[in-house]
N, C-alpha and C. Protein backbone atom coordinates (compact mmCIF):
# COMPACT_ATOMS: atom_id res chain seq x y z
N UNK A 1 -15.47 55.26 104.77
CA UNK A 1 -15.74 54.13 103.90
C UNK A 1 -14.98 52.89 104.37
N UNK A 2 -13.86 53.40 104.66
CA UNK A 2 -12.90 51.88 105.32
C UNK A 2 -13.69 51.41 106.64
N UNK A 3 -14.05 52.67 107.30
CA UNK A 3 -14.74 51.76 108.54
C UNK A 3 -16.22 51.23 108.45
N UNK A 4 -16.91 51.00 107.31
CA UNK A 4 -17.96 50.28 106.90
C UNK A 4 -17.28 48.69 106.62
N UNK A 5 -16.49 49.26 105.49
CA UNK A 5 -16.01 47.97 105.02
C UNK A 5 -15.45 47.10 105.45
N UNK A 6 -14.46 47.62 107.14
CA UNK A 6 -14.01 46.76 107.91
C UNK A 6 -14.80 45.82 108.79
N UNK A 7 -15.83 46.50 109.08
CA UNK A 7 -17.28 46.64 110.40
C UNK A 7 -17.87 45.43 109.18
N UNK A 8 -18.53 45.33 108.02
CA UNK A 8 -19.05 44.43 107.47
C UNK A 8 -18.10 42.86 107.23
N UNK A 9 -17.12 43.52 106.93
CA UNK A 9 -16.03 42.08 107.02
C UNK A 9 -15.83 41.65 108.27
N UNK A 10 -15.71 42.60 109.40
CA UNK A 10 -15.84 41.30 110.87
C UNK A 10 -17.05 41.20 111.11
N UNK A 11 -18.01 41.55 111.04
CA UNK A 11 -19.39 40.90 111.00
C UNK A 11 -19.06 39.48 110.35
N UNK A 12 -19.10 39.60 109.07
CA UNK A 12 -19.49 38.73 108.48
C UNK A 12 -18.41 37.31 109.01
N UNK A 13 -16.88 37.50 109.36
CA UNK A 13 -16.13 36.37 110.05
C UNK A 13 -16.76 35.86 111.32
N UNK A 14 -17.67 36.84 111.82
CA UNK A 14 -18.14 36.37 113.57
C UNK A 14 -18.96 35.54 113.04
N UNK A 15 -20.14 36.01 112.24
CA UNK A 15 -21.04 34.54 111.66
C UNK A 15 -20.67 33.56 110.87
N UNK A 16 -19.29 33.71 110.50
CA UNK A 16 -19.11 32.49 110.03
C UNK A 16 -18.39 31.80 111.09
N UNK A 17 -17.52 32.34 111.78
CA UNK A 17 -16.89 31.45 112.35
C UNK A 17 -17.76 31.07 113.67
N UNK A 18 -18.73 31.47 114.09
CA UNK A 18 -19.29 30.90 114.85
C UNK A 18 -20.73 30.62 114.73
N UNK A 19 -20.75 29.81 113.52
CA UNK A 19 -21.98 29.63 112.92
C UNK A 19 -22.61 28.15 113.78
N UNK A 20 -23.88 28.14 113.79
CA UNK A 20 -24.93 27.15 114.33
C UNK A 20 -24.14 25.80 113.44
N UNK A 21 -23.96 24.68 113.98
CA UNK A 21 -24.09 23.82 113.33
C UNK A 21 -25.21 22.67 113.54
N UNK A 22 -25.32 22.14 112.39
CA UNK A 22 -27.10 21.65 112.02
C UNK A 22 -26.02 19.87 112.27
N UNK A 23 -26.95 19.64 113.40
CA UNK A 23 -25.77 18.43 114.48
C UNK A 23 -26.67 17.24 113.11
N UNK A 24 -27.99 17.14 112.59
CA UNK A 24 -28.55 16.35 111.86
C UNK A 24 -28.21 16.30 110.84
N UNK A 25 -27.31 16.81 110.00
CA UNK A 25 -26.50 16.93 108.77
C UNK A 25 -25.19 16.37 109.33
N UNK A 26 -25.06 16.03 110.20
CA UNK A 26 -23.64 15.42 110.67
C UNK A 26 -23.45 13.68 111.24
N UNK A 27 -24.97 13.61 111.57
CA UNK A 27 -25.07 12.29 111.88
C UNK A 27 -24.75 11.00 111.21
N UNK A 28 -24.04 9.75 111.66
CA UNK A 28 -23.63 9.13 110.96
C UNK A 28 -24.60 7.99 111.07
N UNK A 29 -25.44 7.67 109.45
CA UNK A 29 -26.41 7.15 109.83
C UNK A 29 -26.24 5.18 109.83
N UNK A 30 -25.53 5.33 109.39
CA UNK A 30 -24.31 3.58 109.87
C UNK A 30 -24.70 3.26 111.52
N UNK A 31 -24.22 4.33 112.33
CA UNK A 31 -24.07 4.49 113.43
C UNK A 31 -25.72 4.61 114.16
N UNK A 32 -26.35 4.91 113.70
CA UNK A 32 -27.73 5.06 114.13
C UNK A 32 -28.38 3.37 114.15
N UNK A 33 -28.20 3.07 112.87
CA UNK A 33 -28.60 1.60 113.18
C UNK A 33 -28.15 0.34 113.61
N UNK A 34 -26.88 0.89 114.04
CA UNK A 34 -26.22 -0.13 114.80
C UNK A 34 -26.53 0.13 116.54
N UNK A 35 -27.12 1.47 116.68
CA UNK A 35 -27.65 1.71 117.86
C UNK A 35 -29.08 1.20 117.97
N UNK A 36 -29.56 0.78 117.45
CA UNK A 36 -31.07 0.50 117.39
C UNK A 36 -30.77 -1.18 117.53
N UNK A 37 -30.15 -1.77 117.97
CA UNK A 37 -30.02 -3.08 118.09
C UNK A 37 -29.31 -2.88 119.41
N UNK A 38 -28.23 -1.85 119.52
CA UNK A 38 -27.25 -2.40 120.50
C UNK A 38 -27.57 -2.49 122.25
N UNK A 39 -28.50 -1.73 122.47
CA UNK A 39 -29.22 -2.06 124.01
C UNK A 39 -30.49 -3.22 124.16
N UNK A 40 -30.82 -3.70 123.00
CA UNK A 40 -31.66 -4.83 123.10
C UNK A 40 -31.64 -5.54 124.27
N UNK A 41 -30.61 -5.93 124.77
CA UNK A 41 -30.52 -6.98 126.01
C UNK A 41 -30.53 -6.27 127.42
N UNK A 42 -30.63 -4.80 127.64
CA UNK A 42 -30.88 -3.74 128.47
C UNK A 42 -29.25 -3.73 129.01
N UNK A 43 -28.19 -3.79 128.64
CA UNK A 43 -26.92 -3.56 129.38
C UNK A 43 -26.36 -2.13 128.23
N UNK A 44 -26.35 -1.35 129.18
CA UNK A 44 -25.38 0.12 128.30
C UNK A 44 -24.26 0.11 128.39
N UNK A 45 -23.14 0.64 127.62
CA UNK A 45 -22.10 0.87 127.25
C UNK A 45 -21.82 2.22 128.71
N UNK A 46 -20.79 2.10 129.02
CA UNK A 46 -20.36 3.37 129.92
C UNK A 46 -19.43 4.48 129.77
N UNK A 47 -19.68 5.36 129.30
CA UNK A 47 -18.13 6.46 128.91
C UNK A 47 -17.81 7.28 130.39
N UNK A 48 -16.81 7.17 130.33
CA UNK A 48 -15.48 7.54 131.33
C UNK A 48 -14.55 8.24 130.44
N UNK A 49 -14.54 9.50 130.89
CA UNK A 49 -13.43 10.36 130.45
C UNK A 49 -12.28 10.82 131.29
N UNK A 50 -11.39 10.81 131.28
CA UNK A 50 -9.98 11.81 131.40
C UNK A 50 -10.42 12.99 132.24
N UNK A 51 -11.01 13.52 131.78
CA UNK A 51 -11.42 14.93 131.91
C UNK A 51 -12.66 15.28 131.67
N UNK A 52 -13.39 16.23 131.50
CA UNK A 52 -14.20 16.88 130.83
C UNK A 52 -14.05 18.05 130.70
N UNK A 53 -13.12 18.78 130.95
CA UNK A 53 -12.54 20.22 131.08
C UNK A 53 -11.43 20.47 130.52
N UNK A 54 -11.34 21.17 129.57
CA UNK A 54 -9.56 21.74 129.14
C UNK A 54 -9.84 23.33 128.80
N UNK A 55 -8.42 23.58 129.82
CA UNK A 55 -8.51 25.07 129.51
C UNK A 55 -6.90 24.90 128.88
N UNK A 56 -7.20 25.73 127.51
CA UNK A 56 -5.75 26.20 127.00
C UNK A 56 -5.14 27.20 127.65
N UNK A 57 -5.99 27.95 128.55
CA UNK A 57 -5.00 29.25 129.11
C UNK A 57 -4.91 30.29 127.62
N UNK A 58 -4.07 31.04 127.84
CA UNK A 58 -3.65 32.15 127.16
C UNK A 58 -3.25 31.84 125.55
N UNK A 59 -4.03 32.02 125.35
CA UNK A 59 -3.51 31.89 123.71
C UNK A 59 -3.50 33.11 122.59
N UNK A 60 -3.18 33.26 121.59
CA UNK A 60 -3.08 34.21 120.43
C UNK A 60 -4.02 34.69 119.67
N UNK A 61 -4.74 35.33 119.28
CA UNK A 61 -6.29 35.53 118.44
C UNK A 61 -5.70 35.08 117.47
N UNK A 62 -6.41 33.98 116.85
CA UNK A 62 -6.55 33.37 115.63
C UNK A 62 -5.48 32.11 115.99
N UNK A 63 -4.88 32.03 116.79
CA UNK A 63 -3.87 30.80 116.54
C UNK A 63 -4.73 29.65 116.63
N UNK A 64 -4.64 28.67 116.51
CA UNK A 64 -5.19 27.11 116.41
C UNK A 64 -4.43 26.03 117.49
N UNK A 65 -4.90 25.72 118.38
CA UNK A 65 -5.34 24.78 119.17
C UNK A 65 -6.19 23.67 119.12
N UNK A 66 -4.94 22.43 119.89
CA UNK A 66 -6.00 21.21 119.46
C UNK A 66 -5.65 20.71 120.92
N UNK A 67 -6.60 20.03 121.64
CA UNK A 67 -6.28 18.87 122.63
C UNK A 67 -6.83 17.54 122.70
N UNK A 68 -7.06 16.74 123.10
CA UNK A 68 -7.43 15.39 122.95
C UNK A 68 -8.12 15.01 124.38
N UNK A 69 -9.28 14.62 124.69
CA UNK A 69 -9.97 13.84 125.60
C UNK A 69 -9.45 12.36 125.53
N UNK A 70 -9.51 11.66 126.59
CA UNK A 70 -9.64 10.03 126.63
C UNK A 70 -10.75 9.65 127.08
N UNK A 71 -11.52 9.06 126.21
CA UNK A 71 -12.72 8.17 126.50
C UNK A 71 -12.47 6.72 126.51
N UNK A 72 -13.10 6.34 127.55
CA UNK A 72 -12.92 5.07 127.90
C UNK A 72 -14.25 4.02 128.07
N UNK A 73 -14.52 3.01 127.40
CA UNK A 73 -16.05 2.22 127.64
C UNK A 73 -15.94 1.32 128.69
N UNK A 74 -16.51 2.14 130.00
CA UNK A 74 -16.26 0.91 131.08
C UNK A 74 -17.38 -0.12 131.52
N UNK A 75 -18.53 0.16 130.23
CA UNK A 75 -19.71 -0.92 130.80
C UNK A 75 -19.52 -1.96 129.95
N UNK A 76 -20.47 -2.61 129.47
CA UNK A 76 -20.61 -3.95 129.03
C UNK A 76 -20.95 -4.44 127.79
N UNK A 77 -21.43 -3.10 126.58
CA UNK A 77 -21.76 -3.23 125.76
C UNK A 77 -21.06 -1.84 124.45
N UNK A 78 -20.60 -2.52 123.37
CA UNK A 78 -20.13 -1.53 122.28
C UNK A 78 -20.73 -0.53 122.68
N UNK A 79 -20.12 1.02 123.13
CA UNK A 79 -19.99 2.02 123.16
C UNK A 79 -20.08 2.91 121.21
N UNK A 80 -20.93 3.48 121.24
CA UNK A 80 -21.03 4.28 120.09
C UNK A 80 -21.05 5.36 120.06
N UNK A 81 -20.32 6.17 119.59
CA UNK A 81 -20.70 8.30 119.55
C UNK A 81 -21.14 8.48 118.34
N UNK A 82 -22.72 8.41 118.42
CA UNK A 82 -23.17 8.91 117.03
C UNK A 82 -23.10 10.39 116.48
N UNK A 83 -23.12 11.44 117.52
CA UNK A 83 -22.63 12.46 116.54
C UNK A 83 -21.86 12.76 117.61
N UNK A 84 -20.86 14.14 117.42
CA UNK A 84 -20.15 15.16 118.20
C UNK A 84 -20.56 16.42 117.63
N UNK A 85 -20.96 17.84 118.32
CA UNK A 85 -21.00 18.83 117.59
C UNK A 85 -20.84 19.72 118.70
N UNK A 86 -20.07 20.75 117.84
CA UNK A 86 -19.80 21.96 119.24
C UNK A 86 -20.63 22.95 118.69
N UNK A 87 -20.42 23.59 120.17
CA UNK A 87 -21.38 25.32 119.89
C UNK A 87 -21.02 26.49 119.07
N UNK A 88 -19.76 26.32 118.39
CA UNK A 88 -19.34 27.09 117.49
C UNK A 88 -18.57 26.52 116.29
N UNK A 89 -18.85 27.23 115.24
CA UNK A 89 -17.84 26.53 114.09
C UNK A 89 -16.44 26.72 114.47
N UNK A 90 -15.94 28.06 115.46
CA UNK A 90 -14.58 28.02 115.82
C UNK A 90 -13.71 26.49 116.56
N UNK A 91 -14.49 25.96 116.76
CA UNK A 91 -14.41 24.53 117.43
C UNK A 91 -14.91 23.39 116.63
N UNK A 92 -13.99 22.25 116.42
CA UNK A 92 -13.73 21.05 115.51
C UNK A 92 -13.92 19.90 116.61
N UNK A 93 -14.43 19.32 116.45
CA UNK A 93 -14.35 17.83 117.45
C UNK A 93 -14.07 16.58 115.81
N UNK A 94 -13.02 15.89 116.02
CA UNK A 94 -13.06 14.45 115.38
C UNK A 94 -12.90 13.26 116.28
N UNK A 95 -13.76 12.34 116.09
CA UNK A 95 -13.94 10.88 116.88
C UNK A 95 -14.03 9.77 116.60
N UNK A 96 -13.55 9.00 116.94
CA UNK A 96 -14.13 7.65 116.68
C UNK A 96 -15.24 6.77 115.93
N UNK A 97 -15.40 6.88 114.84
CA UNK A 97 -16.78 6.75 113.91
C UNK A 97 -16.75 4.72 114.10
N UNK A 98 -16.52 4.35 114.71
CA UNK A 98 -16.30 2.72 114.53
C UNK A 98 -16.64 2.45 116.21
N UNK A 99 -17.62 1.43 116.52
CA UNK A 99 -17.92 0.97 118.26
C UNK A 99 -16.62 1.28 118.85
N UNK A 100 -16.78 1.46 120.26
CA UNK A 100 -15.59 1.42 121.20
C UNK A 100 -16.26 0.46 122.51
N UNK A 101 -15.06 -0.93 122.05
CA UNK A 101 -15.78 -2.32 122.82
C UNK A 101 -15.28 -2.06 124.14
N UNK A 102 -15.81 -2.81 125.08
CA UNK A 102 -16.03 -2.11 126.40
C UNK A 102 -14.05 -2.84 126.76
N UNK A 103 -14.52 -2.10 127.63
CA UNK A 103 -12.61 -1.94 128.24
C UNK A 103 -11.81 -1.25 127.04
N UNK A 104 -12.37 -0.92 126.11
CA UNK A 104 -11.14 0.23 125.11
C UNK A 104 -11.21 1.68 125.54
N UNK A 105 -9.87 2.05 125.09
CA UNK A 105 -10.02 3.45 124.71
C UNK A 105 -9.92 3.79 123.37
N UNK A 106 -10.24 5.40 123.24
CA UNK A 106 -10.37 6.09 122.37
C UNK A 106 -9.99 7.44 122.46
N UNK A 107 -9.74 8.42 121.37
CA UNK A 107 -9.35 9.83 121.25
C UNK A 107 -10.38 10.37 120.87
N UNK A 108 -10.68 11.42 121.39
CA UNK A 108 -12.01 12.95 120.83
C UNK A 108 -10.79 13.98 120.90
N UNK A 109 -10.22 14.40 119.68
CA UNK A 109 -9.75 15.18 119.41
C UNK A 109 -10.45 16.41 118.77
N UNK A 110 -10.32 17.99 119.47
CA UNK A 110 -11.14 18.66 119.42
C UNK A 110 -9.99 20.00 119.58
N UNK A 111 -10.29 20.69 118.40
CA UNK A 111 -9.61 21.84 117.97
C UNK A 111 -10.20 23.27 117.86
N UNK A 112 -9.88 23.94 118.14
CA UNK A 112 -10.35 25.12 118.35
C UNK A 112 -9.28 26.74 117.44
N UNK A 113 -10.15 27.50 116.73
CA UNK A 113 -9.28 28.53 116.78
C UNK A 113 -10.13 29.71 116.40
N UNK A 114 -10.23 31.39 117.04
CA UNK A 114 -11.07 31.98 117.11
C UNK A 114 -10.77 33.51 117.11
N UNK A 115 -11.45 34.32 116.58
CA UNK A 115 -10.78 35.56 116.02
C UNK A 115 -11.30 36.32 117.19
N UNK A 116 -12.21 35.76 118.18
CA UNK A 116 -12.57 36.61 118.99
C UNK A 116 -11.57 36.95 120.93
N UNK A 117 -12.11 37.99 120.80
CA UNK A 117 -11.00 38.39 122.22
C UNK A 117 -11.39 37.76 123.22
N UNK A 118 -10.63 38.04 124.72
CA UNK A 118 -10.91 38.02 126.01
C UNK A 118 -11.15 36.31 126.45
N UNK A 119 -12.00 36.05 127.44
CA UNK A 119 -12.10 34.55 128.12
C UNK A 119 -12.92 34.09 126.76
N UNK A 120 -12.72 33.05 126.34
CA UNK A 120 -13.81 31.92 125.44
C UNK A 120 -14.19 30.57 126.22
N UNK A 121 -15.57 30.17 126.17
CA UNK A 121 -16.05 29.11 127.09
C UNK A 121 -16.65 28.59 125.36
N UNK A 122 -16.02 27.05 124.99
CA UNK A 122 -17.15 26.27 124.06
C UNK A 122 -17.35 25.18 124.68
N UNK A 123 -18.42 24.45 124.02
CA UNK A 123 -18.68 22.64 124.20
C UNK A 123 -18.81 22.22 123.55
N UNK A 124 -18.59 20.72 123.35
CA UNK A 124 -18.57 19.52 122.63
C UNK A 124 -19.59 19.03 122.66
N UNK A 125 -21.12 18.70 122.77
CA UNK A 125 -21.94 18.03 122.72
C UNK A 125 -21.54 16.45 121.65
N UNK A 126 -21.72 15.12 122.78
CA UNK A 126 -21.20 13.84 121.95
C UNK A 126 -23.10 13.15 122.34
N UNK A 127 -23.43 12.97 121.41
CA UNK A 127 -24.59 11.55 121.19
C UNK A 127 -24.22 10.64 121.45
N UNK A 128 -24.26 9.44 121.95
CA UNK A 128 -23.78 8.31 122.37
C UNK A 128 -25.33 7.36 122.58
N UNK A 129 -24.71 6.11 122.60
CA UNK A 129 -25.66 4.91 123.30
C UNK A 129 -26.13 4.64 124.73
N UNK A 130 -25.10 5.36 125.45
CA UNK A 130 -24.93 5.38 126.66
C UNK A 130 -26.30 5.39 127.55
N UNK A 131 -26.61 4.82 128.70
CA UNK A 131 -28.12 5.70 129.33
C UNK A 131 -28.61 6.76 129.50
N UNK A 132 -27.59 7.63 129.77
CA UNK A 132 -27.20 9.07 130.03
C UNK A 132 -27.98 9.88 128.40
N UNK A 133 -27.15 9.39 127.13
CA UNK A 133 -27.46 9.46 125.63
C UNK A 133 -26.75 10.78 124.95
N UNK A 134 -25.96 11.37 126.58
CA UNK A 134 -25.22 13.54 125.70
C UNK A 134 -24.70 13.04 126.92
N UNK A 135 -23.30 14.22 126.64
CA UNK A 135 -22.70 14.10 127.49
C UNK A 135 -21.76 15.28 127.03
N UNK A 136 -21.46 16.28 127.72
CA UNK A 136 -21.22 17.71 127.34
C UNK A 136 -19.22 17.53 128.01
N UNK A 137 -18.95 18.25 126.67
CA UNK A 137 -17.30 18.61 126.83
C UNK A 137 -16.78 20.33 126.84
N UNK A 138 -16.28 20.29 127.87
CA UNK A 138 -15.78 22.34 127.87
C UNK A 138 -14.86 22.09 127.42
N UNK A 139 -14.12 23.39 126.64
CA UNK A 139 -12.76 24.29 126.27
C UNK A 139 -13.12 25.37 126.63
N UNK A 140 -11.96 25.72 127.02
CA UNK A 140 -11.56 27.43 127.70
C UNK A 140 -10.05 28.11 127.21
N UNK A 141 -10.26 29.18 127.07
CA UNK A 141 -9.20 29.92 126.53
C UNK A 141 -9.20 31.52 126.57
N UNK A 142 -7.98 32.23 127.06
CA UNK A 142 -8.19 33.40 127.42
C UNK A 142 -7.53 34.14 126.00
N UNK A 143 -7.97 34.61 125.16
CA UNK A 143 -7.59 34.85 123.80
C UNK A 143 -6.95 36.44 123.73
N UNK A 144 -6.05 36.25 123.06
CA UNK A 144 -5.04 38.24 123.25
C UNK A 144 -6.16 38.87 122.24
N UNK A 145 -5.48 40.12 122.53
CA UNK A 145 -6.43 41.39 121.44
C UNK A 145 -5.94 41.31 120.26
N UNK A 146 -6.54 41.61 119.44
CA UNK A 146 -5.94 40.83 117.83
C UNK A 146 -4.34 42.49 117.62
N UNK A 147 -3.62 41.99 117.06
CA UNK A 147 -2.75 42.86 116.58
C UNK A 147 -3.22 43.64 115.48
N UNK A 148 -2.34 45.05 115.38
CA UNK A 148 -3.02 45.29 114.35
C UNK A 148 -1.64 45.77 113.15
């Protein structure tokens, strides 16, 4: 009986914690119509990142991890990230909800924490104005066997 009841309770944490997120329930729709004006004159905004890769290395099952990207707008026109959404609910992205005018930077701070074992590969999927319009972010992390 315990090993039903255990087997249904990590079921049920794997789908939650790595549940689909619905990226159109997240969109900021401020941000949508300020994109519908902002390439009018045909010049795009350019994102330049830091990185696009962070591996935490070795971490703890269940501990929580956060790291930070630098995005940078190196073209010519307000830079916008209309949505961010990752491939798992175990993974948090927060950003910049306000233009990023060209020559600024900015933080995509993106947190992660996950009950599951062994190597973990997620992404960040960011919407933007950009020409490009996605622009994909990895985390990596080699996660211990949960204690018991």
């Amino acid at each position: 009986m315990k090993k039903i009841i255990l087997l249904t309770l990590g079921l049920a944490f794997a789908v939650v914690s790595c549940k689909d997120n619905n990226a159109s329930s997240q969109i900021n729709q401020d941000n949508v119509a300020a994109v519908a004006g902002a390439n009018a004159n045909g010049e795009f905004p350019v994102i330049k990142f830091d990185r696009t890769t962070h591996d935490f290395g070795n971490i703890l099952n269940n501990e929580a991890v956060t790291t930070e990207f630098e995005i940078t707008n190196t073209g010519k026109a307000d830079l916008i990230i209309i949505n961010a959404s990752a491939s798992c609910g175990c993974t948090v992205p927060e950003y910049q909800k306000t233009p990023i005018k060209p020559g600024e930077t900015s933080k995509l701070t993106v947190k992660f924490q996950t009950g599951a074992e062994g190597q973990q590969q997620k992404t960040v999927t960011l919407v933007t104005n950009t020409e490009k319009a996605e622009e994909i972010l990895t985390i990596k992390a080699n996660v211990g066997l949960r204690s018991n």
